[in-house]
N, C-alpha and C. Protein backbone atom coordinates (compact mmCIF):
# COMPACT_ATOMS: atom_id res chain seq x y z
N UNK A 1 41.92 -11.01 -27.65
CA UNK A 1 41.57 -11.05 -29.06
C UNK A 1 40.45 -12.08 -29.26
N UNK A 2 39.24 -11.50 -29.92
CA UNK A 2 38.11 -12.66 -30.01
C UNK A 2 38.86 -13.89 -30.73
N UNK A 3 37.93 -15.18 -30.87
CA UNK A 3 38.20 -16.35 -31.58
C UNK A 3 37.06 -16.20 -32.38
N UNK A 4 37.87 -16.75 -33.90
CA UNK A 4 36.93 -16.89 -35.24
C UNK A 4 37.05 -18.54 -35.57
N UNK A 5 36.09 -19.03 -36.40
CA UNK A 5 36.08 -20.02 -36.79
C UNK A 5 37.68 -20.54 -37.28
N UNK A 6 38.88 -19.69 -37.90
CA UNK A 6 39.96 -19.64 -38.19
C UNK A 6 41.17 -20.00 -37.33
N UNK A 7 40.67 -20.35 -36.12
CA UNK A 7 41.14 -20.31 -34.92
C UNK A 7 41.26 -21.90 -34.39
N UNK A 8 41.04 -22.60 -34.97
CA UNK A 8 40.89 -24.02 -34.35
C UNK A 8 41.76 -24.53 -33.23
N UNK A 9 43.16 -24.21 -33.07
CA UNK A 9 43.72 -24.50 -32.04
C UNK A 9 43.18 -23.87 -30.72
N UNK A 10 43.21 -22.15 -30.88
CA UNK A 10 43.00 -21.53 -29.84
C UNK A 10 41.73 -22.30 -29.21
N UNK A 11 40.34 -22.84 -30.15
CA UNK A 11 39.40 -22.86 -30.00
C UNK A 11 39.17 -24.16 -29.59
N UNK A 12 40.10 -25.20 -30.01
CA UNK A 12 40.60 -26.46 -29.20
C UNK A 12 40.97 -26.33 -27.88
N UNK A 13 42.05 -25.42 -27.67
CA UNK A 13 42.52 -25.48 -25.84
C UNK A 13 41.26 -25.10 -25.08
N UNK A 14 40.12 -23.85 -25.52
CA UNK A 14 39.36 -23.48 -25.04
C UNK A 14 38.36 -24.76 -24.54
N UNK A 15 37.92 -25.01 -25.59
CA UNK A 15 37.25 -26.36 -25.27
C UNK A 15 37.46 -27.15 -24.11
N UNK A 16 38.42 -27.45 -24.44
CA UNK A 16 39.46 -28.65 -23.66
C UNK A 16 39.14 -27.92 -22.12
N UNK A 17 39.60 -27.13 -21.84
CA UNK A 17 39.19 -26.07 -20.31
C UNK A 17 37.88 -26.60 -19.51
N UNK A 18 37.13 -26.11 -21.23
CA UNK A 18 35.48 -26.01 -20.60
C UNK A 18 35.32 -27.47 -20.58
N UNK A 19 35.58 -28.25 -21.29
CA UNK A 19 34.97 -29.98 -20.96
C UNK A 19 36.36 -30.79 -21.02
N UNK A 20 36.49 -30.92 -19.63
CA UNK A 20 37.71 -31.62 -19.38
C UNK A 20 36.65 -33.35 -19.36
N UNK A 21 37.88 -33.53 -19.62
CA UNK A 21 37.30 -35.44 -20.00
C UNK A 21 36.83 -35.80 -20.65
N UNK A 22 36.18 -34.93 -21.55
CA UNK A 22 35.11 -35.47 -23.22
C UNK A 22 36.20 -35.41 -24.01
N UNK A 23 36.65 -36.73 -24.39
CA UNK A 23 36.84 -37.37 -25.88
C UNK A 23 35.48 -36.38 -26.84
N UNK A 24 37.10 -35.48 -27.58
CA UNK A 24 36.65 -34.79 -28.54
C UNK A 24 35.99 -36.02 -29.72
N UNK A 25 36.54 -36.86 -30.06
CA UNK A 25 35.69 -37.85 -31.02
C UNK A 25 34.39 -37.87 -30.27
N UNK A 26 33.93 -38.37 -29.41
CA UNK A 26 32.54 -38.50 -29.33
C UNK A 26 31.67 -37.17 -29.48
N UNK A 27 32.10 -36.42 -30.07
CA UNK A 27 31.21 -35.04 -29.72
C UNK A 27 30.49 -35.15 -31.49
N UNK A 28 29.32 -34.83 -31.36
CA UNK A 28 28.63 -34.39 -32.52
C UNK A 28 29.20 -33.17 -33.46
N UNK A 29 28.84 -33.19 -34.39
CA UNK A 29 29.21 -31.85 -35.10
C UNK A 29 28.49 -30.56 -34.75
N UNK A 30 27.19 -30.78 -34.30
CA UNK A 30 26.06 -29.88 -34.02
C UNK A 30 26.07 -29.92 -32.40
N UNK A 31 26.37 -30.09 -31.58
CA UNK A 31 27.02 -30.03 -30.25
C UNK A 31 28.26 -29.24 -30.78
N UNK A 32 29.26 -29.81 -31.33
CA UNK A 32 30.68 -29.02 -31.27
C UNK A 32 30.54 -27.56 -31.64
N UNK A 33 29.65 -27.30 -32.90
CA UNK A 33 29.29 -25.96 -33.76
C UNK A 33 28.97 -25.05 -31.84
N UNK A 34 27.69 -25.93 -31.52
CA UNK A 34 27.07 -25.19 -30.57
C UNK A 34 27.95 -24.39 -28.92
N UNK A 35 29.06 -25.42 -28.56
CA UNK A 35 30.03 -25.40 -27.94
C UNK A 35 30.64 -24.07 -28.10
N UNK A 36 31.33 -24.56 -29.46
CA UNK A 36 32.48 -23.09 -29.98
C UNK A 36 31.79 -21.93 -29.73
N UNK A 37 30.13 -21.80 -29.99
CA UNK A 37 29.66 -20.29 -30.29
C UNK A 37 29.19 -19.84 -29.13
N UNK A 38 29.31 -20.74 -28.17
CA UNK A 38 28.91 -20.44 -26.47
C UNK A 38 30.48 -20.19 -25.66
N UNK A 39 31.66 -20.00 -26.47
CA UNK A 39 32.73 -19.46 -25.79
C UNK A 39 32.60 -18.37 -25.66
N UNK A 40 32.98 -17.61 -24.35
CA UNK A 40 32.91 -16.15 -24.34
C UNK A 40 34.01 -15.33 -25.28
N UNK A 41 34.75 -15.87 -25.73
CA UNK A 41 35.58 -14.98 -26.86
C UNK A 41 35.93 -15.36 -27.76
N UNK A 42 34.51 -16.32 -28.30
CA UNK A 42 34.30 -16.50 -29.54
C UNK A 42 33.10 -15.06 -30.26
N UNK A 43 33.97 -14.87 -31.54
CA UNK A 43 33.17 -13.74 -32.06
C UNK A 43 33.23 -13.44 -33.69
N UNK A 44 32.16 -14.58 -34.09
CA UNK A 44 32.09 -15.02 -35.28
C UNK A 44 30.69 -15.31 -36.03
N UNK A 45 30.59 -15.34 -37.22
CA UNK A 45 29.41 -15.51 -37.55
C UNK A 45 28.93 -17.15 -37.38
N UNK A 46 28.03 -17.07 -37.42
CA UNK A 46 27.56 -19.34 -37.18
C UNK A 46 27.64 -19.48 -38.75
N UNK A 47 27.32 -18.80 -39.52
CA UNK A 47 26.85 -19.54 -40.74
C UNK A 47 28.47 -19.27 -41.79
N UNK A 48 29.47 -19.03 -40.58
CA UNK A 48 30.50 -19.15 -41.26
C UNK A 48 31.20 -21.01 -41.01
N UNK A 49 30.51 -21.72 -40.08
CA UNK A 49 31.53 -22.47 -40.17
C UNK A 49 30.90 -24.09 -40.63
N UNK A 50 31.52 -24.55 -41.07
CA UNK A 50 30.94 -25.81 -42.17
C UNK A 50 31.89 -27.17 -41.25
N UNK A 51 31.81 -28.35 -42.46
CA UNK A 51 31.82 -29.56 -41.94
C UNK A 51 33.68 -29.94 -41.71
N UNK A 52 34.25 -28.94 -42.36
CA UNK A 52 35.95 -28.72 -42.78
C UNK A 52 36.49 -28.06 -41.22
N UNK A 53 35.28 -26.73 -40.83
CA UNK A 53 36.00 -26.65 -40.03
C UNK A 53 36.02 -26.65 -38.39
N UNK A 54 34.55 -27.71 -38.30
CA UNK A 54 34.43 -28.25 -37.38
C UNK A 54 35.62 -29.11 -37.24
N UNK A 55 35.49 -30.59 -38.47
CA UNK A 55 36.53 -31.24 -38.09
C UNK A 55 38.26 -30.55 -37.69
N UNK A 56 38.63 -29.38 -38.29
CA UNK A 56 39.69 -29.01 -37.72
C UNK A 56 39.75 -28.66 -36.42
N UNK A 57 38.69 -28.30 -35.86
CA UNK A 57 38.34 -28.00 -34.53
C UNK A 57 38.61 -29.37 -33.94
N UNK A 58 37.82 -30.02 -34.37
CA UNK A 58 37.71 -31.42 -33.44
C UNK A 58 39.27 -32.24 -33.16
N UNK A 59 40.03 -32.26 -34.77
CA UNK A 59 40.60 -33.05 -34.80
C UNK A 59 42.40 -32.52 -33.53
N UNK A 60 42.15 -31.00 -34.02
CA UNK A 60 43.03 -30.25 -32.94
C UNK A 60 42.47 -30.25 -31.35
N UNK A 61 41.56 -30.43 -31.11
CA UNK A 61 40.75 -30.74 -29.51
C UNK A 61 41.54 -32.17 -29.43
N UNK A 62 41.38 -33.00 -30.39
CA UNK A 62 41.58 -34.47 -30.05
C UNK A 62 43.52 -34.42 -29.99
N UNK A 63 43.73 -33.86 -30.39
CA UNK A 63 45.80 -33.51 -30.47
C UNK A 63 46.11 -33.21 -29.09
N UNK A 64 45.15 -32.26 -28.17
CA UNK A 64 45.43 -31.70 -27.10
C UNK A 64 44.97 -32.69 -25.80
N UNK A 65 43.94 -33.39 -26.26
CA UNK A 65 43.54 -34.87 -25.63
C UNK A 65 44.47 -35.43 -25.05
N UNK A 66 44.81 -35.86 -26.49
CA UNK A 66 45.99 -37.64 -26.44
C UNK A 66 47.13 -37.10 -26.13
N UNK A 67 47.66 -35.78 -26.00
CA UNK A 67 48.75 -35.27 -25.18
C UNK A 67 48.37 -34.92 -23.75
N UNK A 68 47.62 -34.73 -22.71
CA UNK A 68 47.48 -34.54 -21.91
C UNK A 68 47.30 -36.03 -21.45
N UNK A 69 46.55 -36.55 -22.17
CA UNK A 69 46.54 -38.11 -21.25
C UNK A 69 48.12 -38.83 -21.30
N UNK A 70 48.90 -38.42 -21.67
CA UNK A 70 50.11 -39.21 -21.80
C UNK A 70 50.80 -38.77 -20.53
């Protein structure tokens, strides 16, 4: 099933895969936007996703973080 901007968890673990060891906090918003839309089963418009739902992205990347480092 593709990933939509609506997706922030799925689109968090994905992340997490592709850049193991980046502290989701240090990531830009315009890096992160760019990230998500370079997943292969991401399948969404760009000019759907704003500053709300990056940070849900980010802040669920950063949940999956601080649980794996424990």
């Amino acid at each position: 099933m593709p990933l939509t901007w609506d997706d922030p968890e799925e689109i968090a673990l994905e992340l997490m895969e592709r850049h193991p060891g980046v502290d989701p906090l240090t990531v830009r918003f315009t890096d992160l936007r760019q990230w998500v839309m370079a997943l292969p089963d991401f399948a969404d418009k760009p000019d759907r996703s704003n500053e709300g739902i990056l940070e849900a992205i980010q802040m669920a990347w950063h949940d999956e973080f601080e649980d794996a480092r424990e």
